[in-house]
Protein backbone atom coordinates (compact mmCIF):
# COMPACT_ATOMS: atom_id res chain seq x y z
CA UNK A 1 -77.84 -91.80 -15.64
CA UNK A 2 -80.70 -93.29 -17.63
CA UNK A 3 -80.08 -94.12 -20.63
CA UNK A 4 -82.22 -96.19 -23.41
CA UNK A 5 -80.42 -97.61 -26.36
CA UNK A 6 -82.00 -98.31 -29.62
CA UNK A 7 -80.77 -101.90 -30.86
CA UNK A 8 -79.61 -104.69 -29.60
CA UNK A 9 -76.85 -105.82 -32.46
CA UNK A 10 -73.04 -105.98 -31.72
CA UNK A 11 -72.68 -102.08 -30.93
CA UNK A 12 -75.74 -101.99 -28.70
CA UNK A 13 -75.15 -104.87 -26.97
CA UNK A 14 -71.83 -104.26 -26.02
CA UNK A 15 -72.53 -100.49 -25.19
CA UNK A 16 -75.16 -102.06 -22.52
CA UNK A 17 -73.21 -103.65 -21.13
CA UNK A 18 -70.10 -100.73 -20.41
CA UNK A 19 -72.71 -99.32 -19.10
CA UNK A 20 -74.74 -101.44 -17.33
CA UNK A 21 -71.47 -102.34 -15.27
CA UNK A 22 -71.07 -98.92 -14.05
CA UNK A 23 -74.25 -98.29 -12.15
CA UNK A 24 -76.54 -96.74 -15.08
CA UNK A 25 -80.25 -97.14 -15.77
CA UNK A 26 -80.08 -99.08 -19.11
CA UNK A 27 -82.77 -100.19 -21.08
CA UNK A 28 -82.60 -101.32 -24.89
CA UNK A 29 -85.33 -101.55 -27.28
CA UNK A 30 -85.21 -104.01 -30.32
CA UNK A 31 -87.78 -106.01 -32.88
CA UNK A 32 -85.52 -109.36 -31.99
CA UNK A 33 -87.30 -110.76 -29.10
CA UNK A 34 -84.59 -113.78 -29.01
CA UNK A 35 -81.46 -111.48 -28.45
CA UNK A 36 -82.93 -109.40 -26.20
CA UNK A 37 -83.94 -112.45 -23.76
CA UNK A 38 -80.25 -113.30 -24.40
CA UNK A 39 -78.91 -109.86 -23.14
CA UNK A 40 -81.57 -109.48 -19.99
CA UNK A 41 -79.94 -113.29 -19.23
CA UNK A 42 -76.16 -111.66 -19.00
CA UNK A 43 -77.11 -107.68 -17.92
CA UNK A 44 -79.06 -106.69 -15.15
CA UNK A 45 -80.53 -104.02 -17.60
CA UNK A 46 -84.62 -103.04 -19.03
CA UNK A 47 -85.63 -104.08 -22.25
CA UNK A 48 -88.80 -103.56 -24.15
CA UNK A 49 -89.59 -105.62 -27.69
CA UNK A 50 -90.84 -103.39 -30.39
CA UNK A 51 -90.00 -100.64 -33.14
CA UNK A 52 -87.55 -98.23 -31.78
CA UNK A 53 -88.94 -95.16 -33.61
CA UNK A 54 -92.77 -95.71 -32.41
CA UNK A 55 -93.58 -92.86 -29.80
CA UNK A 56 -95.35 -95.65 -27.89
CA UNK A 57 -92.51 -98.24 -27.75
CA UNK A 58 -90.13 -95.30 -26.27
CA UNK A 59 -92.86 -94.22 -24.13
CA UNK A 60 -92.79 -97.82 -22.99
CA UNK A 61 -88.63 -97.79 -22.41
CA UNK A 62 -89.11 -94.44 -20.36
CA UNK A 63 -88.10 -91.72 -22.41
CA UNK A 64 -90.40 -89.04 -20.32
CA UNK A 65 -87.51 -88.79 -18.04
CA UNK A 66 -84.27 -90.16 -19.81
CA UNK A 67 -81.30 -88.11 -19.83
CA UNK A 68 -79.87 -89.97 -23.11
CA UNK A 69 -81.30 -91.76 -26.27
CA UNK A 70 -78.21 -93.71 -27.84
CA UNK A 71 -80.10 -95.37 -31.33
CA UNK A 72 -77.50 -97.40 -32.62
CA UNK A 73 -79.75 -99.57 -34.72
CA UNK A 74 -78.97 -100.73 -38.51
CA UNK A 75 -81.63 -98.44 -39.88
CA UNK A 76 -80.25 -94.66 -40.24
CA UNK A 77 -83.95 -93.88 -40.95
CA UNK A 78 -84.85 -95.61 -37.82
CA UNK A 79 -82.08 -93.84 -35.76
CA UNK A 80 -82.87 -89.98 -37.23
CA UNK A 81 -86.56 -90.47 -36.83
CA UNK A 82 -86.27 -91.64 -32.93
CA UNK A 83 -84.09 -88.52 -32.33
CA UNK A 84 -86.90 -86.73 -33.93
CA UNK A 85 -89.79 -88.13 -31.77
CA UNK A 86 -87.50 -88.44 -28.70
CA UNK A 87 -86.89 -84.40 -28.86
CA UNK A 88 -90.61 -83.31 -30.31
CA UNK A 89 -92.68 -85.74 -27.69
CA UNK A 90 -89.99 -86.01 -24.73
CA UNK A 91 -87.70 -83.25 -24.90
CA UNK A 92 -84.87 -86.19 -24.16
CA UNK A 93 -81.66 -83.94 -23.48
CA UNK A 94 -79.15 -85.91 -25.47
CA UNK A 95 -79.43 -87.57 -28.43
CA UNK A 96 -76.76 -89.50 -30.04
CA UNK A 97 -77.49 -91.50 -33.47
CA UNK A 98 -75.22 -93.92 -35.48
CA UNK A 99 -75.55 -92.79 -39.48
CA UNK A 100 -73.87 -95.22 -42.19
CA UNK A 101 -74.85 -93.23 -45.07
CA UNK A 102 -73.14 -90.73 -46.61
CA UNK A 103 -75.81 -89.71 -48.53
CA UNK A 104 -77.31 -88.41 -45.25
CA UNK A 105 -73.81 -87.18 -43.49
CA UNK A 106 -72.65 -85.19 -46.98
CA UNK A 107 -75.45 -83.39 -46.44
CA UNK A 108 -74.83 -81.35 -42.90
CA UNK A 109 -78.57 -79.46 -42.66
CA UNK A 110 -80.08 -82.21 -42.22
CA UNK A 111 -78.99 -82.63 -38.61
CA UNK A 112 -79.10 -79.90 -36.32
CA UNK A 113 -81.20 -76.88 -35.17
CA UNK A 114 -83.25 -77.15 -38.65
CA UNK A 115 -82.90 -80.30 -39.10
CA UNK A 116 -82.81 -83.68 -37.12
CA UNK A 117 -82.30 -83.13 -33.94
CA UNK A 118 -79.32 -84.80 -33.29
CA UNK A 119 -76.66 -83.87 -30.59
CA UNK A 120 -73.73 -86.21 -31.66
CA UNK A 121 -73.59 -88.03 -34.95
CA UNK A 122 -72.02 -91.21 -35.20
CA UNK A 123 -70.33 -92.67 -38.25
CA UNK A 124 -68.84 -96.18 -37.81
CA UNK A 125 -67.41 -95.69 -41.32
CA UNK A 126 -65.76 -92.62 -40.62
CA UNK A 127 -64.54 -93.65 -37.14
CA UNK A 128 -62.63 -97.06 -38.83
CA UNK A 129 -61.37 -95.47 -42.10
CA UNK A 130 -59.79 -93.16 -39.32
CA UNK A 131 -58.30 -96.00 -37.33
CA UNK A 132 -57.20 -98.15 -40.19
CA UNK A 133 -54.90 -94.63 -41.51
CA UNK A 134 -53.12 -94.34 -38.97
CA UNK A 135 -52.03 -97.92 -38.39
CA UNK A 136 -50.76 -97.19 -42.20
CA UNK A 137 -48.81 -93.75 -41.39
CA UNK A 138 -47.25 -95.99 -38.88
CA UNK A 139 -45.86 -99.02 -39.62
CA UNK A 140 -46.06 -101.72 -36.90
CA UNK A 141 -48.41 -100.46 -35.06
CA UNK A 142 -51.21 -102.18 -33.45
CA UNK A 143 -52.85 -99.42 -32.78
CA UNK A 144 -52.78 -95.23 -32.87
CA UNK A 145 -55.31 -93.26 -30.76
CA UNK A 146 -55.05 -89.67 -31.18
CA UNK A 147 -55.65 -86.87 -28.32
CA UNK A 148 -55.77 -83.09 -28.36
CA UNK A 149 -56.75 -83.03 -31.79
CA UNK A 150 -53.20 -84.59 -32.94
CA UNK A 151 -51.28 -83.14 -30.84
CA UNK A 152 -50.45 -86.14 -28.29
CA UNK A 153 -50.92 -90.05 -29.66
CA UNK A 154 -50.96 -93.42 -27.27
CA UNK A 155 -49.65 -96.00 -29.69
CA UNK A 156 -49.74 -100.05 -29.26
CA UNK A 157 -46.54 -101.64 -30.81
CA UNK A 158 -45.41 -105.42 -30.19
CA UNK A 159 -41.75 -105.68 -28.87
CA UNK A 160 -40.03 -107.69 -30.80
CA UNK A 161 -36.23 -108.69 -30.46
CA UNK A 162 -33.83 -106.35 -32.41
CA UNK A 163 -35.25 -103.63 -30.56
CA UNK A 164 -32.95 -101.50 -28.55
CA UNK A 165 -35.10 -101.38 -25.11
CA UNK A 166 -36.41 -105.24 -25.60
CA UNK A 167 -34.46 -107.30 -22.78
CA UNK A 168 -33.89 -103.86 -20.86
CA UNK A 169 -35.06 -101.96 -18.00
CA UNK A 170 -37.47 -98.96 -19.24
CA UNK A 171 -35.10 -96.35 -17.34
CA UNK A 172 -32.52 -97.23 -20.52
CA UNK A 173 -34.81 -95.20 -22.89
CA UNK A 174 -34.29 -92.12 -21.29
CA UNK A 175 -30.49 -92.66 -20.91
CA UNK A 176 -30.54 -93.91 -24.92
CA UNK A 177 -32.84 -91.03 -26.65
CA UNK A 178 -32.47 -88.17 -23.79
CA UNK A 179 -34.08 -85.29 -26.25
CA UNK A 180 -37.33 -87.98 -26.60
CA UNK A 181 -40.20 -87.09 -24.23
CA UNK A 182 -42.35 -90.56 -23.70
CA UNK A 183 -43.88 -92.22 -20.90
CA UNK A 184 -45.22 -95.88 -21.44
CA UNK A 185 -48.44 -96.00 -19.73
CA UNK A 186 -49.14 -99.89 -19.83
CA UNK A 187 -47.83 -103.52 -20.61
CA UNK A 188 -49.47 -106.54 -21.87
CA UNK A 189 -47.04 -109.42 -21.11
CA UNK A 190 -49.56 -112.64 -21.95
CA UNK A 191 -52.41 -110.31 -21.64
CA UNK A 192 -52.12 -109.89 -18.19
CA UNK A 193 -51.38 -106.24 -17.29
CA UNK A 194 -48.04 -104.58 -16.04
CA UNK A 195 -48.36 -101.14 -14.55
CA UNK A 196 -44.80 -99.84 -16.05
CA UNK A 197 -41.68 -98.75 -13.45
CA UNK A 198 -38.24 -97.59 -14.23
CA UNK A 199 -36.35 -101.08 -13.22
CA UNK A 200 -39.34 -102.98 -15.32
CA UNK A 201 -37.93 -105.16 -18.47
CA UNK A 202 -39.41 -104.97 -21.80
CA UNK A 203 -39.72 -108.74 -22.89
CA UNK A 204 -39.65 -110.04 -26.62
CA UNK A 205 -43.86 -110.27 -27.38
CA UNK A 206 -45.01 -107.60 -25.21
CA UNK A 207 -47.96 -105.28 -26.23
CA UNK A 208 -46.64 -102.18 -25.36
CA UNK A 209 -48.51 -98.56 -25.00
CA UNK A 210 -46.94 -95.87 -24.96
CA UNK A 211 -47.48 -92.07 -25.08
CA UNK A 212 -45.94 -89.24 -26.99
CA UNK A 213 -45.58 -86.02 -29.21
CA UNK A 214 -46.82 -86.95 -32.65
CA UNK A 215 -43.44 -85.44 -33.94
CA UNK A 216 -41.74 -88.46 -31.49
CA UNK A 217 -43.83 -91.62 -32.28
CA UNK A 218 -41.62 -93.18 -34.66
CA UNK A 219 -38.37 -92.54 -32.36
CA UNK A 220 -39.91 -94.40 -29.78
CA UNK A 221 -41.39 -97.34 -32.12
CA UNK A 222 -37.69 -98.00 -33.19
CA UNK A 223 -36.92 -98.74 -29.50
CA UNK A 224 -39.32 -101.73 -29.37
CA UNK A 225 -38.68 -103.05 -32.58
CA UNK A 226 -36.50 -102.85 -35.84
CA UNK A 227 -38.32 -99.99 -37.59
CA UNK A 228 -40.07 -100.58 -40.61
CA UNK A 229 -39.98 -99.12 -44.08
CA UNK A 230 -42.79 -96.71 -44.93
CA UNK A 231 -45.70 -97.89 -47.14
CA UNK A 232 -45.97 -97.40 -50.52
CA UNK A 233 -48.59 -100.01 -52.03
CA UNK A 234 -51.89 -100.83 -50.59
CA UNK A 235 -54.35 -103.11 -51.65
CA UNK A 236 -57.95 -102.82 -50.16
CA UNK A 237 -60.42 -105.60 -50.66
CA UNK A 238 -63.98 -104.58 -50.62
CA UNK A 239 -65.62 -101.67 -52.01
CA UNK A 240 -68.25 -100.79 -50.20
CA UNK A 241 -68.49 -97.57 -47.71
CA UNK A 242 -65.38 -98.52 -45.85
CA UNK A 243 -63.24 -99.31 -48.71
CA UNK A 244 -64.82 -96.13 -50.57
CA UNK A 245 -63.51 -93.71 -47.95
CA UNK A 246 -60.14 -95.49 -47.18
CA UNK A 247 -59.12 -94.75 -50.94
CA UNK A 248 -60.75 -91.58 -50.64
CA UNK A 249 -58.56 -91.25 -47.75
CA UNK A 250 -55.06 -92.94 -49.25
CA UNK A 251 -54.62 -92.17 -52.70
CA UNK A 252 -53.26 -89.33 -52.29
CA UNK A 253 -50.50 -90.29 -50.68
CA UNK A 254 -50.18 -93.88 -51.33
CA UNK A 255 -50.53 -96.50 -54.64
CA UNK A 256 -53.58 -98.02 -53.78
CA UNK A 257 -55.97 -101.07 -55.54
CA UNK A 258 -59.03 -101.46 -54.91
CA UNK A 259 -61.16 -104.96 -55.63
CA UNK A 260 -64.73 -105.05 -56.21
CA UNK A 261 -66.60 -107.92 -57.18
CA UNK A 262 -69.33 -105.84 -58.02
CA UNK A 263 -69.58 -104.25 -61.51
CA UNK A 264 -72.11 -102.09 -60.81
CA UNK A 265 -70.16 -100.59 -57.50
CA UNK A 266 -67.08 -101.16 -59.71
CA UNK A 267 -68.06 -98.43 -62.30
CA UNK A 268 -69.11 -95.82 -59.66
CA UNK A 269 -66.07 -96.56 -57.89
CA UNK A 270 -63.60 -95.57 -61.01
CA UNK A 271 -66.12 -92.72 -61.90
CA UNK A 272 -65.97 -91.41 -57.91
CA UNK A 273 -62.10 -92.23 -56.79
CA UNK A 274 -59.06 -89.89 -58.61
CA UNK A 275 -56.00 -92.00 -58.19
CA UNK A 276 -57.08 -95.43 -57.38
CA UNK A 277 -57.11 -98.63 -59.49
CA UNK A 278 -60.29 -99.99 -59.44
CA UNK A 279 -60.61 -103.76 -60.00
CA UNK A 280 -63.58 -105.98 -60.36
CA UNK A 281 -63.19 -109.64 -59.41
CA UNK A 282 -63.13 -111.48 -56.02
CA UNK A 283 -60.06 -111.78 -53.30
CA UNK A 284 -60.40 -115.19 -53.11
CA UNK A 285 -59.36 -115.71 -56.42
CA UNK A 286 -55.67 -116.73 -56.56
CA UNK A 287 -55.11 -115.92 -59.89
CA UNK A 288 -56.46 -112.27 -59.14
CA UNK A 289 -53.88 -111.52 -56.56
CA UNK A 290 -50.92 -113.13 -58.08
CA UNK A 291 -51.70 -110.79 -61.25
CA UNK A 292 -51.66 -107.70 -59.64
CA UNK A 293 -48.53 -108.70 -57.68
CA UNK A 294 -49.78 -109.18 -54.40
CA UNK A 295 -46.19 -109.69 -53.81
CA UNK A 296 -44.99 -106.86 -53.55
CA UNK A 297 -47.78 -104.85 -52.04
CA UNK A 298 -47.00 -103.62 -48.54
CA UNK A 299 -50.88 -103.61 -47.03
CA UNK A 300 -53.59 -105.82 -47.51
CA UNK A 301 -57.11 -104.00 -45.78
CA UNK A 302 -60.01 -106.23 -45.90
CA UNK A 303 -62.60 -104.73 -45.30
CA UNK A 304 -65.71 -106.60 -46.90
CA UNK A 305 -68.89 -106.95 -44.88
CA UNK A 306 -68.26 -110.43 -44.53
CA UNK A 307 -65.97 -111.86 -41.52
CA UNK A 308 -65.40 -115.15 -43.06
CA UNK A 309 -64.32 -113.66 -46.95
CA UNK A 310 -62.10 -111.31 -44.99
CA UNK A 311 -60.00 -113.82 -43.46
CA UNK A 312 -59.97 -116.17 -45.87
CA UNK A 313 -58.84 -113.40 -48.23
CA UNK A 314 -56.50 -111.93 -45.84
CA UNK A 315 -54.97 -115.11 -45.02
CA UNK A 316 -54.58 -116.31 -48.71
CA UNK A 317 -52.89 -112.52 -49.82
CA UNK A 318 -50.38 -113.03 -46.73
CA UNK A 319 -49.17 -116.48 -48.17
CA UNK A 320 -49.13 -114.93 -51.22
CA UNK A 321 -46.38 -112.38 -49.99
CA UNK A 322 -48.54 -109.51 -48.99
CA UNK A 323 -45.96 -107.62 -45.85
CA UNK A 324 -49.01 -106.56 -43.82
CA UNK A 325 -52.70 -107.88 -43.69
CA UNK A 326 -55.39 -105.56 -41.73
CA UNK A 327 -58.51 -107.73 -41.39
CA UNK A 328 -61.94 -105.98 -40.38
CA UNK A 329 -63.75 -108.14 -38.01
CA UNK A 330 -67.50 -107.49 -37.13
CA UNK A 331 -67.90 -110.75 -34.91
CA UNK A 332 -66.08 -109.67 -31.63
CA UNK A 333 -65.27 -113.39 -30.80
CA UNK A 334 -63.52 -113.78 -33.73
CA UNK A 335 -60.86 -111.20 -33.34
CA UNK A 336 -58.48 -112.32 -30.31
CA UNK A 337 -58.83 -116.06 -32.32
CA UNK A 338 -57.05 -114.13 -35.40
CA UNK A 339 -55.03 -111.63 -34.40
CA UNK A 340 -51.18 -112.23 -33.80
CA UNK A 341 -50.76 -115.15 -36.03
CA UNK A 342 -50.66 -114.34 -40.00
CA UNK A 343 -53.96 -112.05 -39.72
CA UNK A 344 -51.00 -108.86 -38.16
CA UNK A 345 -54.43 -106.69 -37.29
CA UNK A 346 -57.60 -107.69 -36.70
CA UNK A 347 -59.76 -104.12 -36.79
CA UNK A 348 -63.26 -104.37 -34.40
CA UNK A 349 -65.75 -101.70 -35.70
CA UNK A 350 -67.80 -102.33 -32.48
CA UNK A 351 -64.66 -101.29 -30.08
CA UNK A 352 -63.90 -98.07 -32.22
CA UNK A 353 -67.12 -96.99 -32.21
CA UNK A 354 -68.03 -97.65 -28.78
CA UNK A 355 -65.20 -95.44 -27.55
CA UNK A 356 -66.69 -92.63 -29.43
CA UNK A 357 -70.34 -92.86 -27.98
CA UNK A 358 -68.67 -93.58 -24.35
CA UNK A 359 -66.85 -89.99 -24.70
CA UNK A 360 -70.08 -88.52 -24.62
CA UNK A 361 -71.56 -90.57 -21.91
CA UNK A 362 -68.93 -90.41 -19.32
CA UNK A 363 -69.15 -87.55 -16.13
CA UNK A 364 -66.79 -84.63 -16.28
CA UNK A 365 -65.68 -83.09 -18.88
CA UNK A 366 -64.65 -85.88 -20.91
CA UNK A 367 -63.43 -85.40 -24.58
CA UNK A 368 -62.19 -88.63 -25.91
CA UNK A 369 -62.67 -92.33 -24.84
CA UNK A 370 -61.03 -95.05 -26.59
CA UNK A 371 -62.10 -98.73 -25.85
CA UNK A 372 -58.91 -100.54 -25.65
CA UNK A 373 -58.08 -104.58 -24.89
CA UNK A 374 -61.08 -105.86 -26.12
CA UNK A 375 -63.51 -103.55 -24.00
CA UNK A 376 -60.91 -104.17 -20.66
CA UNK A 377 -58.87 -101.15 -20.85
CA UNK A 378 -59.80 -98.02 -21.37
CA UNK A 379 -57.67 -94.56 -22.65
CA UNK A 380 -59.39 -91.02 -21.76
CA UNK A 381 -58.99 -87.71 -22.12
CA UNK A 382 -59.84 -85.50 -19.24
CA UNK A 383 -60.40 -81.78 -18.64
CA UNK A 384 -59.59 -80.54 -15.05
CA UNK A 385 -61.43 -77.66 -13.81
CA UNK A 386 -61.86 -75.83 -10.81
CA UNK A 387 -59.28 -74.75 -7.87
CA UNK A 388 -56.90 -76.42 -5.19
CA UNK A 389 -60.03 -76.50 -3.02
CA UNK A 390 -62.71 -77.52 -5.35
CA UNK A 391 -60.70 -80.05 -6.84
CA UNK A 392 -58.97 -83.24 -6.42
CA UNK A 393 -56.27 -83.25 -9.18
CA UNK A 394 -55.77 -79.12 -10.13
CA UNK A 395 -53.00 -77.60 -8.33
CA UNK A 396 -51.84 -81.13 -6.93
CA UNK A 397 -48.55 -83.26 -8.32
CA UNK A 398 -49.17 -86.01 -9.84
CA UNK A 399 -47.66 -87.66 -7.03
CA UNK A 400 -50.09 -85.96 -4.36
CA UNK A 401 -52.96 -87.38 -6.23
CA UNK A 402 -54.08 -90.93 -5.21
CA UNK A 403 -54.82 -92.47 -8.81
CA UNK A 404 -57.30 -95.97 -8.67
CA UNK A 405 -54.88 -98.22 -8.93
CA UNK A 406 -53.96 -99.82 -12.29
CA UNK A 407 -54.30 -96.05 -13.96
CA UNK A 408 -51.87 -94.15 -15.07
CA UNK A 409 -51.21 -90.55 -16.68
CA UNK A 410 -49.55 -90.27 -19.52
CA UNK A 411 -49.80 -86.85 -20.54
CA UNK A 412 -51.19 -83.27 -20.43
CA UNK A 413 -51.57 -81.02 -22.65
CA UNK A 414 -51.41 -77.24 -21.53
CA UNK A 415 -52.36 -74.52 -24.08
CA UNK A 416 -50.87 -76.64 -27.12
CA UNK A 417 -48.07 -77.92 -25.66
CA UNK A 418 -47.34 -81.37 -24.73
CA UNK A 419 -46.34 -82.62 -21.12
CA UNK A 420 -45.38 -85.83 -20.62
CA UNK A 421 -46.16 -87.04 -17.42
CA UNK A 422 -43.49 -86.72 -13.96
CA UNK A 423 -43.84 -86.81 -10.33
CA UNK A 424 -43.11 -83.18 -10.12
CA UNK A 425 -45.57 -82.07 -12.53
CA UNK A 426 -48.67 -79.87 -11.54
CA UNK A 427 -52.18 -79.96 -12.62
CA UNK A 428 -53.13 -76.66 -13.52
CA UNK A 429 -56.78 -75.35 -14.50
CA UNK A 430 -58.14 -76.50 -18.30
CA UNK A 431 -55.17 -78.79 -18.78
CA UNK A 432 -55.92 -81.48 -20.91
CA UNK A 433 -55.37 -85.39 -18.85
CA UNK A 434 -54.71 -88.39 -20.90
CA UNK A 435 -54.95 -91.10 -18.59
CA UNK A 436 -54.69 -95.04 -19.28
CA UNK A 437 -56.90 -97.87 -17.17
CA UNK A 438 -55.88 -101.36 -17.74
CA UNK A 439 -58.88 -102.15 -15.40
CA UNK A 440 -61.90 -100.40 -16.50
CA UNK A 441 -63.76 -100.84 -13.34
CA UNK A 442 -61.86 -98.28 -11.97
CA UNK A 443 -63.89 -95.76 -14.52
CA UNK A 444 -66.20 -94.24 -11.35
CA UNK A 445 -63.26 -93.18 -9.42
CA UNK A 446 -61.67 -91.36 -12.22
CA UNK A 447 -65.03 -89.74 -12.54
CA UNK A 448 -64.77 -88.23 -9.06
CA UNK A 449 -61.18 -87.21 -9.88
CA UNK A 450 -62.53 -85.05 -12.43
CA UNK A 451 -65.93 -84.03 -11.02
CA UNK A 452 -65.57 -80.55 -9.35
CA UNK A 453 -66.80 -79.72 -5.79
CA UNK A 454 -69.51 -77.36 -5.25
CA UNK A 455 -67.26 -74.56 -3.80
CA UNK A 456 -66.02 -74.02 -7.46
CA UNK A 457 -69.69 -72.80 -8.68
């Protein structure tokens, strides 16, 4: 596929190069001449040094005969008016544009068939307020990706001793919780990979992901470690669009704080949000925190634009007693330095949002990607179509079909219902495949699983 990308920052670079590794026609387009000498260096990918809008710079990256424009730079305006020009001058067949604003997303004519021509709109915002929610409906969690519109979850929990399964073989869960349908599609022991069997021991410190019914995921999180109590109290630092919509998003349901050092932001903030307690100061301030009991709140979410304020924030609010600190981290190199030690979560925007624009680049009929491991694993969601003949997976066991190895299914979902994955279960037409790669180099042959043979048309 060719495919020309619009910026070369943290979310384009990385997106070049998932998909520069699996056999595509990249090239990206950027005004920094320096970081795109640094990505040609790594990526055996095109790039071309210029204004990303200008009908003659996308001219220049090929757009007469792309089959995607992906503008992902840090100008909305920028990304909306290269859909434009890409569609009126190039007819380019997919469009996909990252939009921060929410002056621009509130407002849903602007994008479409009278508006800008945009196929898929991407909110970064959106996509982490998202992620950050349901690592707070679920206590200990390291992280909840959702499938079938709710219906299924894969969750990422951290065994830790007091757990009933920790110490035992896997087989023991079915034997303990025998009504609980679950199938743990991966383990991280050290970050090296285990693909999961029946006689395999769950060790104290494993990452652990697992699939089930959203009506089971807390049945199966007390197996792997002394279940937690439900929040009550969070605290979010920062108050810009990310903090906006995770109060927007909480305060409902929760107590939440917000701190601002801002007074101008601070004042729309308390004139905007219904429930939450806006304060204006900085995190770093002791004195702040220990005033509004940091204590006793149960999440800390920091979620400034700045790495370093977040951690430094984060770490001071866990000394200060906070249970659970979720640190956003925009610097990619940053997060596997942080993460596990008093930083609990350390949130990636790049990885969340990448998953979303892979979903719509992947073949088949793919509905949901999730970037998983740091960009090494990858979680999908998978439509089989066609017939016995046309296809390799539909009317085939899962133990007829020869899966790449390292990939596992988890799940399917057949006309609402959730199946969690046996031997003896059967692919059947439209079902919905969640399948798990701990090696995402494998991505091309689950492609062909999915692609259907001309006999079906």
């Amino acid at each position: 596929m060719k495919i020309i990308i619009l910026g070369a920052g943290q979310v384009g670079g990385s997106l070049a190069e998932n998909l520069a590794n699996e056999a595509n026609d990249i090239t990206v387009i950027d005004k920094d001449g320096v970081r795109l000498r640094e990505l040609q260096d790594r990526l055996d990918i095109r790039t071309v040094h210029g204004l990303a809008s200008y009908p003659t710079v996308l001219r220049q990256a090929g757009a007469e005969d792309a089959d995607m424009l992906i503008a992902v730079t840090n100008s909305d305006e920028t990304n909306m008016v290269a859909c434009q020009v890409a569609y009126s001058l190039f007819r380019t067949p997919s469009k996909i544009s990252r939009v921060r604003a929410n002056a621009y997303l509130a407002r849903k004519e602007l994008f479409g068939e009278n508006g800008f021509p945009v196929d898929v709109l991407i909110s970064p915002e959106h996509l982490v307020t998202q992620h950050i929610s349901r690592l707070i409906e679920y206590p200990g969690a390291l992280q909840v990706l959702e499938f079938s519109q709710g219906l299924v979850r894969l969750v990422a929990i951290r065994a830790t001793e007091g757990g009933p399964l920790v110490g035992r073989e896997l087989s023991y869960l079915r034997t303990h919780m025998p009504r609980i349908e679950t199938r743990v599609a991966a383990i991280f022991r050290k970050d090296r990979p285990i693909i999961p069997k029946g006689d395999t021991i769950i060790e104290d410190g494993d990452e652990v992901f697992f699939i089930a019914g959203a009506d089971h995921i807390r049945s199966v999180m007390s197996e792997l470690q002394p279940l937690e109590k439900p929040y009550k109290r969070i605290f979010i630092c920062g108050g810009g669009n990310i903090g906006q919509r995770l109060a927007q998003s909480l305060e409902s349901r929760y107590q939440v704080k917000l701190l601002e050092r801002n007074r101008d932001r601070c004042v729309m903030l308390s004139e905007t949000l219904r429930k939450t307690i806006v304060l204006e100061g900085n995190a770093a301030n002791k004195d702040i925190l220990l005033e509004e009991n940091i204590e006793s709140t149960d999440v800390f979410c920091a979620v400034t634009n700045d790495d370093e304020a977040n951690i430094m924030a984060s770490l001071l609010a866990k000394r200060l007693g906070a249970r659970k600190v979720l640190t956003l981290i925009n610097n990619p190199d940053y997060v596997d330095l942080i993460q596990g030690g008093e930083i609990d979560v350390a949130i990636s925007p790049q990885q969340t949002t990448i998953g979303s624009l892979l979903t719509h680049v992947r073949k088949g009929d793919v509905v949901n990607v999730y970037s998983l491991r740091r960009g090494a694993a990858e979680a999908i969601e998978a439509i089989a179509h066609g017939d016995h003949g046309s296809s390799r997976v539909v009317g085939r066991r899962l133990d007829e079909i020869r899966m790449p190895q390292g990939t596992t299914i988890g799940a399917i979902v057949r006309h609402n219902e959730v199946l969690i994955a046996n031997d003896s279960l059967t692919i059947q037409p439209d079902d919905h495949v969640i399948l798990f790669l701990v090696d995402k180099r494998r991505i091309r042959e689950v492609e062909k699983l999915f692609q259907v043979g001309l006999t079906f048309f």
